[in-house]
PDB file of N, CA and C in Angstrom:
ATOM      1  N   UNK A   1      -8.953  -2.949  -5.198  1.00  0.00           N
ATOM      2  CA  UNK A   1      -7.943  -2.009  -5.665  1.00  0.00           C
ATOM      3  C   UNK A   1      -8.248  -1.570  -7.100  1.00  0.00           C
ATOM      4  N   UNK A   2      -9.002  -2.604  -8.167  1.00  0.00           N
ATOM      5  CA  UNK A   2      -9.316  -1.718  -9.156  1.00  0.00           C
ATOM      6  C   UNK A   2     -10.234  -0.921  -9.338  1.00  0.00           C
ATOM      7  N   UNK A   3     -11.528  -0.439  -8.498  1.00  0.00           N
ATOM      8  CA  UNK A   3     -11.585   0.842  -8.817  1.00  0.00           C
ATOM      9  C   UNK A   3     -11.332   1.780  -7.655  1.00  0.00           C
ATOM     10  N   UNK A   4     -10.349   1.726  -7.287  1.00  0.00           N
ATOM     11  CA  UNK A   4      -9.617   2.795  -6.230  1.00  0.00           C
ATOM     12  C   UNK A   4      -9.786   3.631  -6.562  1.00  0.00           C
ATOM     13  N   UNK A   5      -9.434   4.052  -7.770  1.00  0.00           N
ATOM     14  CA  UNK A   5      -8.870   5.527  -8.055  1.00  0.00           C
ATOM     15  C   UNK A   5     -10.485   5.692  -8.509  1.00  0.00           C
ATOM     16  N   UNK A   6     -11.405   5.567  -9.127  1.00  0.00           N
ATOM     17  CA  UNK A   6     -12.520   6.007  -9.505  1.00  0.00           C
ATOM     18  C   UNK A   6     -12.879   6.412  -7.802  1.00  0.00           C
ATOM     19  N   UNK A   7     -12.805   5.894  -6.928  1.00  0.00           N
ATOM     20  CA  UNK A   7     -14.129   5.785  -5.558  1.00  0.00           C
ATOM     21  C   UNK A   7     -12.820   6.919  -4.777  1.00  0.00           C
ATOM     22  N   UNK A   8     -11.414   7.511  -5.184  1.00  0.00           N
ATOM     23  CA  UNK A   8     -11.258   8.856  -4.510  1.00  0.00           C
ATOM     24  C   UNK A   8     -11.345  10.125  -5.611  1.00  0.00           C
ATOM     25  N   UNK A   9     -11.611   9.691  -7.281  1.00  0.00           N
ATOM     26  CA  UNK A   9     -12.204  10.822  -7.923  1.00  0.00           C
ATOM     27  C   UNK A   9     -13.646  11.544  -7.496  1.00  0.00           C
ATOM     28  N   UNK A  10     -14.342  10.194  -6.860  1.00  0.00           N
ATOM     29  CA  UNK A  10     -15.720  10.655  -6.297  1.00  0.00           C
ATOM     30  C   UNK A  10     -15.471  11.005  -4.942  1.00  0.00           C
ATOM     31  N   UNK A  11     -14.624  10.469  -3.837  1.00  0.00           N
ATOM     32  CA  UNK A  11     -15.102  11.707  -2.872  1.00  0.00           C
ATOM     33  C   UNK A  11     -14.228  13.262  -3.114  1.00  0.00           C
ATOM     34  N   UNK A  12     -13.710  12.960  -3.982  1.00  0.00           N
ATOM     35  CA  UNK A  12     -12.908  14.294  -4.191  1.00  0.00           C
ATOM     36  C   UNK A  12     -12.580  15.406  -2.713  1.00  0.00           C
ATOM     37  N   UNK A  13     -11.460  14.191  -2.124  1.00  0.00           N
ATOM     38  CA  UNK A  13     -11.498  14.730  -0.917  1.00  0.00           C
ATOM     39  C   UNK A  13     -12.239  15.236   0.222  1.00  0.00           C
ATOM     40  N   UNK A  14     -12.933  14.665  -0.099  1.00  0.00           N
ATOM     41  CA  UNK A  14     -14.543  14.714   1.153  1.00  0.00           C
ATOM     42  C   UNK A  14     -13.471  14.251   2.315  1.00  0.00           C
ATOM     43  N   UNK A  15     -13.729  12.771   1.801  1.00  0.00           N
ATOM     44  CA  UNK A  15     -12.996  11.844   3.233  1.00  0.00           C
ATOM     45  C   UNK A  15     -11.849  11.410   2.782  1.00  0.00           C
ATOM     46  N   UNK A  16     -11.233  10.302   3.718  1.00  0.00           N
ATOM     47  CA  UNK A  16     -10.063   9.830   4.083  1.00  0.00           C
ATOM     48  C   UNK A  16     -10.417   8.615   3.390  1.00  0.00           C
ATOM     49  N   UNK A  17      -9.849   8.021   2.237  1.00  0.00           N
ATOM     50  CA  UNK A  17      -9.759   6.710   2.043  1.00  0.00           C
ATOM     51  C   UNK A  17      -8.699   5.450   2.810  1.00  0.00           C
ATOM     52  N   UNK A  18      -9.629   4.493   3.194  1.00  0.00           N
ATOM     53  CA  UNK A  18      -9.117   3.515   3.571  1.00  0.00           C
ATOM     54  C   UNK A  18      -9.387   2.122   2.690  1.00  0.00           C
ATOM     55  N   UNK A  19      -8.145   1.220   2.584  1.00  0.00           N
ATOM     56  CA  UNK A  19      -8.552   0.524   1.817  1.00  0.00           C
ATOM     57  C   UNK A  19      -8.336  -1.124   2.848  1.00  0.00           C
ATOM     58  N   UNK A  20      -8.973  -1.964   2.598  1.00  0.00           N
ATOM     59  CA  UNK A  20      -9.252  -3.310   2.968  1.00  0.00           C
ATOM     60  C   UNK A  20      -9.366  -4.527   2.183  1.00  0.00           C
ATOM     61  N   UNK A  21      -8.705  -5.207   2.207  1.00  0.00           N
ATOM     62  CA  UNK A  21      -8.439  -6.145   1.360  1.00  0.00           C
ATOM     63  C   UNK A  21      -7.905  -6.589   0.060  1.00  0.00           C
ATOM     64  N   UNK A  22      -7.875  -7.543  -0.143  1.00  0.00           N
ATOM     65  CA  UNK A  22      -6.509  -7.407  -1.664  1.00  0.00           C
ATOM     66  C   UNK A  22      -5.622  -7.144  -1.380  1.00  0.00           C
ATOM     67  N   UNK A  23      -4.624  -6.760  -0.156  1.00  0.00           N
ATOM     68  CA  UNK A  23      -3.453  -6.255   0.085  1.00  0.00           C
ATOM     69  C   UNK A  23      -2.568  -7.161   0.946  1.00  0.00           C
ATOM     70  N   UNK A  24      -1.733  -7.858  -0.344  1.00  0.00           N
ATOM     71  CA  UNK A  24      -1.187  -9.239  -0.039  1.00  0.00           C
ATOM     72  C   UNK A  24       0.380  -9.015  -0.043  1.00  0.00           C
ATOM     73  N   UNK A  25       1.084  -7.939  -0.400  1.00  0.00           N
ATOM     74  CA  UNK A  25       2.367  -7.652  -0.471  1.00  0.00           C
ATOM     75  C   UNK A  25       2.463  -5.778  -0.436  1.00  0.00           C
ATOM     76  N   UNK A  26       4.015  -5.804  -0.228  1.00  0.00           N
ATOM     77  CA  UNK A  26       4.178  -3.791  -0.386  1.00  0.00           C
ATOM     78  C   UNK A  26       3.634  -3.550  -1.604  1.00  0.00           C
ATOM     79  N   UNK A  27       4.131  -4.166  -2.784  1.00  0.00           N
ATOM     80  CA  UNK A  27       3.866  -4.042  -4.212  1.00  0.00           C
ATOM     81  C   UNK A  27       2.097  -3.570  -4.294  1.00  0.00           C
ATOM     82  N   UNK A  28       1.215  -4.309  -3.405  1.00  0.00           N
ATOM     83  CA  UNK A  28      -0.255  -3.727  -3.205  1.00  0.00           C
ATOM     84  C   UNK A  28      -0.175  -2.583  -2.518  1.00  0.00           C
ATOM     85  N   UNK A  29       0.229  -2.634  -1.256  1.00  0.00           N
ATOM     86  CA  UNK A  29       0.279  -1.326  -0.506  1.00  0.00           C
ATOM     87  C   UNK A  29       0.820   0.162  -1.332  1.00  0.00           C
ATOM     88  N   UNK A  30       1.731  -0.225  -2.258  1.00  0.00           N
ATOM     89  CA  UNK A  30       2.292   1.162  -2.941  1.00  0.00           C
ATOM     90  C   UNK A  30       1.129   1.310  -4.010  1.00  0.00           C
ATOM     91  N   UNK A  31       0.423   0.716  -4.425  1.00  0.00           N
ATOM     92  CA  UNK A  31      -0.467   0.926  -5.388  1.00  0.00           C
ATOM     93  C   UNK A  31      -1.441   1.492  -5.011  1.00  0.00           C
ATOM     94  N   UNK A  32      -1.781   0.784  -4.113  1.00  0.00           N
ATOM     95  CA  UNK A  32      -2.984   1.460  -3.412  1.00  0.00           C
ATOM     96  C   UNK A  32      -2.714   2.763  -2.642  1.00  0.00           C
ATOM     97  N   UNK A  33      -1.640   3.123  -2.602  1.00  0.00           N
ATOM     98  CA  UNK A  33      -1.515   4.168  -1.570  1.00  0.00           C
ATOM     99  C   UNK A  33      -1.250   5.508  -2.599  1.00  0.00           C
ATOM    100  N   UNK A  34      -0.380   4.789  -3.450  1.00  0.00           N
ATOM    101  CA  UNK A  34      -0.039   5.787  -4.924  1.00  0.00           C
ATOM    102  C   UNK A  34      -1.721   6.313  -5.672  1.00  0.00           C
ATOM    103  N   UNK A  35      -2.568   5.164  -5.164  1.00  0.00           N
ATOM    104  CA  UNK A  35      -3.706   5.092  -6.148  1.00  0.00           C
ATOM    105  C   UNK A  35      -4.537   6.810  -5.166  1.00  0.00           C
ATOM    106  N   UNK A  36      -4.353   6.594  -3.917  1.00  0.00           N
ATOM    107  CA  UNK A  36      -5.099   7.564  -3.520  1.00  0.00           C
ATOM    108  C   UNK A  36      -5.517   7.589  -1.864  1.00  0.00           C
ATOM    109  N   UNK A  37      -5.438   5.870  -1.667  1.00  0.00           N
ATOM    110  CA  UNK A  37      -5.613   5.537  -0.135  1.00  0.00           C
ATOM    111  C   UNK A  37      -4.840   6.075   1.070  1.00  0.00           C
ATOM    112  N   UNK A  38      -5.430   6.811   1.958  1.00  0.00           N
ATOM    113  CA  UNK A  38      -4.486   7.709   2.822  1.00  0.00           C
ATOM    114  C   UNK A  38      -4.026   6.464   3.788  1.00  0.00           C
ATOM    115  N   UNK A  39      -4.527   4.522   4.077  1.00  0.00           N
ATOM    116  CA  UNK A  39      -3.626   3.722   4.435  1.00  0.00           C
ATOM    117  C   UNK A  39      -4.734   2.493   3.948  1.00  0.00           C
ATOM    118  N   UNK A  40      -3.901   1.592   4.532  1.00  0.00           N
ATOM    119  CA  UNK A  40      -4.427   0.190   3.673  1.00  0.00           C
ATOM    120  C   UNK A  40      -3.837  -1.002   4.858  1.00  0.00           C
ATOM    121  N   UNK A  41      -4.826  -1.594   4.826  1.00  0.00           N
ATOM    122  CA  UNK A  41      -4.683  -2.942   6.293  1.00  0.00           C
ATOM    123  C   UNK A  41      -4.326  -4.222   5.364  1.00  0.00           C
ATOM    124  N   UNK A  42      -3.819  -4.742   6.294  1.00  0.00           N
ATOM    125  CA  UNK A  42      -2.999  -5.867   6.102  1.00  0.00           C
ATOM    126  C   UNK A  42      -3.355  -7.016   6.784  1.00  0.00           C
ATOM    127  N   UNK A  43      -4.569  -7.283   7.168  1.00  0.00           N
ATOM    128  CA  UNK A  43      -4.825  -8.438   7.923  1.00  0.00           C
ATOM    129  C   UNK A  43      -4.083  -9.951   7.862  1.00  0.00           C
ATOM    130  N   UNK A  44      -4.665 -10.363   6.753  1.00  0.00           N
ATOM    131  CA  UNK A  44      -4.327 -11.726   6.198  1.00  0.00           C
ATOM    132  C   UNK A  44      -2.734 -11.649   6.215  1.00  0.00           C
ATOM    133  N   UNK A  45      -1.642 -11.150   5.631  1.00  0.00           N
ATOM    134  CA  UNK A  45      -0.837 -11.457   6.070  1.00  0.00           C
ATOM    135  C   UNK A  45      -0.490 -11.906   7.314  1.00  0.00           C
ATOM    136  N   UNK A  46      -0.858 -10.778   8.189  1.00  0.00           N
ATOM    137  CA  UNK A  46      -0.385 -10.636   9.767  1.00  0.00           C
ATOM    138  C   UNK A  46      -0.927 -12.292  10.081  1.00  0.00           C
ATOM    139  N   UNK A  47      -2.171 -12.620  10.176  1.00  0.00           N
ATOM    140  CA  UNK A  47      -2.311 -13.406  10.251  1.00  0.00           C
ATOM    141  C   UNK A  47      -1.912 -15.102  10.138  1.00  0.00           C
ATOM    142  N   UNK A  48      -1.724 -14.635   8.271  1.00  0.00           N
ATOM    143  CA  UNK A  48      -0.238 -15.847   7.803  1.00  0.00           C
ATOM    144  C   UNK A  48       0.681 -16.194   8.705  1.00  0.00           C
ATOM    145  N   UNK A  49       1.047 -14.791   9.393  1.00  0.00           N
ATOM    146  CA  UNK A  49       2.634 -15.351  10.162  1.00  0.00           C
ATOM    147  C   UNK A  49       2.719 -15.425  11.306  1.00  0.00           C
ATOM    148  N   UNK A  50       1.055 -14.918  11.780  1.00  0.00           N
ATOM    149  CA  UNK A  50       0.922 -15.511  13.284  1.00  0.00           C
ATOM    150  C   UNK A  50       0.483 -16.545  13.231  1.00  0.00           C
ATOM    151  N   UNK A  51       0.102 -17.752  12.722  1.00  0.00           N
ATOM    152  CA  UNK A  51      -0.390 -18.570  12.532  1.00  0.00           C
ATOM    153  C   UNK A  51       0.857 -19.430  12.705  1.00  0.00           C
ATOM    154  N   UNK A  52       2.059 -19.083  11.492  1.00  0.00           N
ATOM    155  CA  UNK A  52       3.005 -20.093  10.801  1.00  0.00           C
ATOM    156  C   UNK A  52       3.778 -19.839  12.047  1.00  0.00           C
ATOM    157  N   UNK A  53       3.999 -18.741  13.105  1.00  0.00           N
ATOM    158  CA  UNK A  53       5.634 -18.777  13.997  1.00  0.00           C
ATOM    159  C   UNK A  53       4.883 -17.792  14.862  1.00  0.00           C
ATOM    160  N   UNK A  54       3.955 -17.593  14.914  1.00  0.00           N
ATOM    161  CA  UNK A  54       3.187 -16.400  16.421  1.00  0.00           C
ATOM    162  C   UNK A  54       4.004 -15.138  16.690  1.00  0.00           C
ATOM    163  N   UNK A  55       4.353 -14.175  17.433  1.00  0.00           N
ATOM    164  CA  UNK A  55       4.778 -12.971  17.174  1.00  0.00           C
ATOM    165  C   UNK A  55       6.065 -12.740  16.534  1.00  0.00           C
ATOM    166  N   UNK A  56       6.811 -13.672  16.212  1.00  0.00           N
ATOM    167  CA  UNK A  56       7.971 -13.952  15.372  1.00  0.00           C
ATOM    168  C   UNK A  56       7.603 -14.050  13.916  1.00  0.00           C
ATOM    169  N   UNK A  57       6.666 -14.474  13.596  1.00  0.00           N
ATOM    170  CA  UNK A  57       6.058 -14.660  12.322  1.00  0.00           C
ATOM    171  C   UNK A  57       5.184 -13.453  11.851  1.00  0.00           C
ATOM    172  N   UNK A  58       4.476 -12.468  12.783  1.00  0.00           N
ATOM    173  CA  UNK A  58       4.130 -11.496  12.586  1.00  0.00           C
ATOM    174  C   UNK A  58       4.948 -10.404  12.054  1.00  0.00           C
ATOM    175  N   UNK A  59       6.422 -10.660  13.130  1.00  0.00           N
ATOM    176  CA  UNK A  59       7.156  -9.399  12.540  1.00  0.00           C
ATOM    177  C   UNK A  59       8.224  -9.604  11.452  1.00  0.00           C
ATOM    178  N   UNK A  60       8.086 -10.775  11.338  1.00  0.00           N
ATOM    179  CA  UNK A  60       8.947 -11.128   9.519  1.00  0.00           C
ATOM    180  C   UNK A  60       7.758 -10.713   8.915  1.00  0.00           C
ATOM    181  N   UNK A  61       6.847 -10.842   8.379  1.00  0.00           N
ATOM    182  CA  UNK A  61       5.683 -10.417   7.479  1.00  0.00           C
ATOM    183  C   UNK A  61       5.788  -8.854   7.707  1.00  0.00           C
ATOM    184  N   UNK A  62       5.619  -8.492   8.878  1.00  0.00           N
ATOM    185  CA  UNK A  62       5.996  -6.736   8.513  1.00  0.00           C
ATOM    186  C   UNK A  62       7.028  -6.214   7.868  1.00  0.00           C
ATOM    187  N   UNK A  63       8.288  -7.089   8.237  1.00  0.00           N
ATOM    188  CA  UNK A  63       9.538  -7.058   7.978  1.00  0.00           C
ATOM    189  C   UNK A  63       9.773  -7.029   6.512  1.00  0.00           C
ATOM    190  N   UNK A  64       8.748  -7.987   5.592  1.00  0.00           N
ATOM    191  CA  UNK A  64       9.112  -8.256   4.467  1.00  0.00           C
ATOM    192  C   UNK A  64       7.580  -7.472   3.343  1.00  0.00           C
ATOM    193  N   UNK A  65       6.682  -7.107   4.055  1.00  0.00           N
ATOM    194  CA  UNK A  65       6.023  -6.069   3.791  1.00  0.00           C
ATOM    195  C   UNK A  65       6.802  -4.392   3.564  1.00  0.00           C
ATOM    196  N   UNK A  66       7.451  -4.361   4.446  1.00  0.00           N
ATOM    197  CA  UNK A  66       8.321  -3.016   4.324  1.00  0.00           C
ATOM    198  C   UNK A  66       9.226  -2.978   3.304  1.00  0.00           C
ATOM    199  N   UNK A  67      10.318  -4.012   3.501  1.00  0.00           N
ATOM    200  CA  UNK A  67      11.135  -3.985   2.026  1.00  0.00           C
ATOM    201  C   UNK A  67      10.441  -3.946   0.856  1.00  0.00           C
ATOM    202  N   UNK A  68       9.309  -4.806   1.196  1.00  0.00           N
ATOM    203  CA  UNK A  68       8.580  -4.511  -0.548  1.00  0.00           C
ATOM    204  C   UNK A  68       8.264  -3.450  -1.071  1.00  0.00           C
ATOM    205  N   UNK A  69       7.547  -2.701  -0.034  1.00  0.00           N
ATOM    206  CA  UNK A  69       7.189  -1.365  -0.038  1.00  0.00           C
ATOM    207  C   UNK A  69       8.243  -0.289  -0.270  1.00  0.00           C
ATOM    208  N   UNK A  70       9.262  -0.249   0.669  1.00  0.00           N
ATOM    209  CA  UNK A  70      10.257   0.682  -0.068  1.00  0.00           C
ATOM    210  C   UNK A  70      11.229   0.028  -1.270  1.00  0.00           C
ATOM    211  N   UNK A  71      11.189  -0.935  -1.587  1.00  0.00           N
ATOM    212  CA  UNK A  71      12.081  -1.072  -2.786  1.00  0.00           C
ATOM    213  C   UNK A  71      11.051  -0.826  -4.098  1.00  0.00           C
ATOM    214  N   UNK A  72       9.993  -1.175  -3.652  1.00  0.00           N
ATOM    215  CA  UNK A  72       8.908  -0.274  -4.772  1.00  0.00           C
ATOM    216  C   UNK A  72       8.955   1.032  -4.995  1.00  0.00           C
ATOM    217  N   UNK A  73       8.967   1.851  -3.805  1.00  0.00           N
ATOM    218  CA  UNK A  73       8.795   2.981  -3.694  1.00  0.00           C
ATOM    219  C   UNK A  73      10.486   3.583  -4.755  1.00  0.00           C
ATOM    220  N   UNK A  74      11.236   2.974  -3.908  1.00  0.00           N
ATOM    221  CA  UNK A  74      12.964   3.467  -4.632  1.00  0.00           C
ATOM    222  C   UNK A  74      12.837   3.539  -6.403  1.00  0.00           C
ATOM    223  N   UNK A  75      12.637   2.355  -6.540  1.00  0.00           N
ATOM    224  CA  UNK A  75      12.072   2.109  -7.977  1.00  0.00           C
ATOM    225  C   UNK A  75      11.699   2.781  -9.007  1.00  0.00           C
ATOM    226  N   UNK A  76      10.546   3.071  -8.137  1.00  0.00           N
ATOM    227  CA  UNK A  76       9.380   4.518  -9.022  1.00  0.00           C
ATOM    228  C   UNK A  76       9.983   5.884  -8.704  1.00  0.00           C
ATOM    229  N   UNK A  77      10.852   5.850  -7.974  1.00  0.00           N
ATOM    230  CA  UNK A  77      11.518   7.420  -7.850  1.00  0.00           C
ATOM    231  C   UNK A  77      10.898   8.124  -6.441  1.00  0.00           C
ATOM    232  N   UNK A  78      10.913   7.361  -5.331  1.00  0.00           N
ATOM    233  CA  UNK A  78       9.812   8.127  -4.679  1.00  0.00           C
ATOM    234  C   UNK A  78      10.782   7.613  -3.001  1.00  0.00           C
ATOM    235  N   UNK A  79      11.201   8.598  -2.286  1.00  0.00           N
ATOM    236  CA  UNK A  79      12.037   8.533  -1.239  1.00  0.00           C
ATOM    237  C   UNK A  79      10.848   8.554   0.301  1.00  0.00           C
ATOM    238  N   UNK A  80       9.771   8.932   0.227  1.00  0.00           N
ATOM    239  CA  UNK A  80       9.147   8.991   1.379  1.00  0.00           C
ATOM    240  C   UNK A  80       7.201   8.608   1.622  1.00  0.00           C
ATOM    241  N   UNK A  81       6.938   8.594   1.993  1.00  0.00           N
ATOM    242  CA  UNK A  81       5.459   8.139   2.023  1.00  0.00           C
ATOM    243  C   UNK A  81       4.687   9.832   1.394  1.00  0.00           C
ATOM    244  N   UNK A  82       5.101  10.715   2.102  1.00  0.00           N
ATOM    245  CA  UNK A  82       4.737  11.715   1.934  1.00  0.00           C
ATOM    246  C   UNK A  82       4.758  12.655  -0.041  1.00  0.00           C
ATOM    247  N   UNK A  83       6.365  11.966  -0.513  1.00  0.00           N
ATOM    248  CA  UNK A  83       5.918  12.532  -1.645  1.00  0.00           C
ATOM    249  C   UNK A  83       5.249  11.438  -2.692  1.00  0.00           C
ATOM    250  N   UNK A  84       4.825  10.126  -2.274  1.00  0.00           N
ATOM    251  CA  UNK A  84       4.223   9.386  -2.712  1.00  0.00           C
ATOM    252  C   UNK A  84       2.075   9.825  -2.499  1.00  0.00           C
ATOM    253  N   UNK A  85       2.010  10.366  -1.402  1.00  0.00           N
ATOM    254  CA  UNK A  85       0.688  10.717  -1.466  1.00  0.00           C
ATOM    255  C   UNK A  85       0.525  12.102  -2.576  1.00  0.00           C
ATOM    256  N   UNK A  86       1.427  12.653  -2.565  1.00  0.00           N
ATOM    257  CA  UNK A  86       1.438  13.988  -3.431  1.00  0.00           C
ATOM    258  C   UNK A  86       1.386  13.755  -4.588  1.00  0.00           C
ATOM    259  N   UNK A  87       1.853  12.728  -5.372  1.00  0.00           N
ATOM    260  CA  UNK A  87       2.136  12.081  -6.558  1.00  0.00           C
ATOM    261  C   UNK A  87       0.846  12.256  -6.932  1.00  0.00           C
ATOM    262  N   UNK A  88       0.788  12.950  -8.570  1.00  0.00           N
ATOM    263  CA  UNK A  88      -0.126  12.044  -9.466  1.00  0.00           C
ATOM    264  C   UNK A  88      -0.354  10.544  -9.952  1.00  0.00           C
ATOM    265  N   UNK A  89      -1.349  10.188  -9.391  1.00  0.00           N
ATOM    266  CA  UNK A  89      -1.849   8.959  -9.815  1.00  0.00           C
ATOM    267  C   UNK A  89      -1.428   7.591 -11.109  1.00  0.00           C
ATOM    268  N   UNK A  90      -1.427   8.525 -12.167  1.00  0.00           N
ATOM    269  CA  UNK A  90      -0.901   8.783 -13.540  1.00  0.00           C
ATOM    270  C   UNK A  90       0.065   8.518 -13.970  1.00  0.00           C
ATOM    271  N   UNK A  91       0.896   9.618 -13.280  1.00  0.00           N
ATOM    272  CA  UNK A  91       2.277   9.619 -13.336  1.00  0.00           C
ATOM    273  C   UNK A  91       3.138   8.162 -12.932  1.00  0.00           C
ATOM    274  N   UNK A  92       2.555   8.247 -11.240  1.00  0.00           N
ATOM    275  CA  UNK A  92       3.088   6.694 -10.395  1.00  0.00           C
ATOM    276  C   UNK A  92       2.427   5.594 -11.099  1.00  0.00           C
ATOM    277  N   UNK A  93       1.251   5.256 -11.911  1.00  0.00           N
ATOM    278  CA  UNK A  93       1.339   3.814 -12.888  1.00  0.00           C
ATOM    279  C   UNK A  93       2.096   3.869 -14.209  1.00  0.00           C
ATOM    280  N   UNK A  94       2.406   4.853 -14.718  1.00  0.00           N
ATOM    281  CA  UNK A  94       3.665   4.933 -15.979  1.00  0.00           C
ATOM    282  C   UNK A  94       4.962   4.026 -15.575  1.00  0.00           C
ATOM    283  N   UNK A  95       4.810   4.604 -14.291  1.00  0.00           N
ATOM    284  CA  UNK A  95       6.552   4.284 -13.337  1.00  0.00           C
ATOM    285  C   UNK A  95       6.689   2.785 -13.133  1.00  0.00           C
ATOM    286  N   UNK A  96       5.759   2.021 -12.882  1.00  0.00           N
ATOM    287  CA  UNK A  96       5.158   1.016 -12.188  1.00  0.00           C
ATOM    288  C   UNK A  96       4.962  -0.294 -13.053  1.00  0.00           C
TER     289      UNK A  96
END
């Protein structure tokens, strides 16, 4: 995640960034997504909570992935995924 934002100044919209790994809470996911990533995987969690309680444990980890994510998002001023990709970069780490 730290040089995100350098590696979508360089494709300068060529492609679709995806990001993989490091993404341990929403608080990562909004960063990374604010940063430029059009989505970002979540393995290791999912994993965590299939491990700890099997598809019950999967969907609390989504469950508590999401709140993170939108109470981040509320936070920084930002109501939807959509005007969060629109966002300057810049702007959303001032907020943050």
């Amino acid at each position: 995640i730290d040089v995100l934002s350098e590696i979508v100044k360089a494709v300068d919209k060529k492609c679709d960034i995806y990001l993989d790994g490091g993404i341990r809470s929403g608080n990562s996911v909004f960063k990374a997504l604010a940063m430029g990533a059009k989505a970002v995987f979540v393995g290791r969690p999912i994993l965590y909570g299939l491990a700890n309680d099997g598809a019950k444990g999967v969907e609390r980890i989504l469950e508590i992935l999401d709140d993170e994510l939108r109470r981040t998002m509320s936070l920084a001023g930002f109501r939807t995924l959509e005007e969060l990709h629109r966002a300057d970069y810049d702007v959303v780490r001032r907020s943050v």
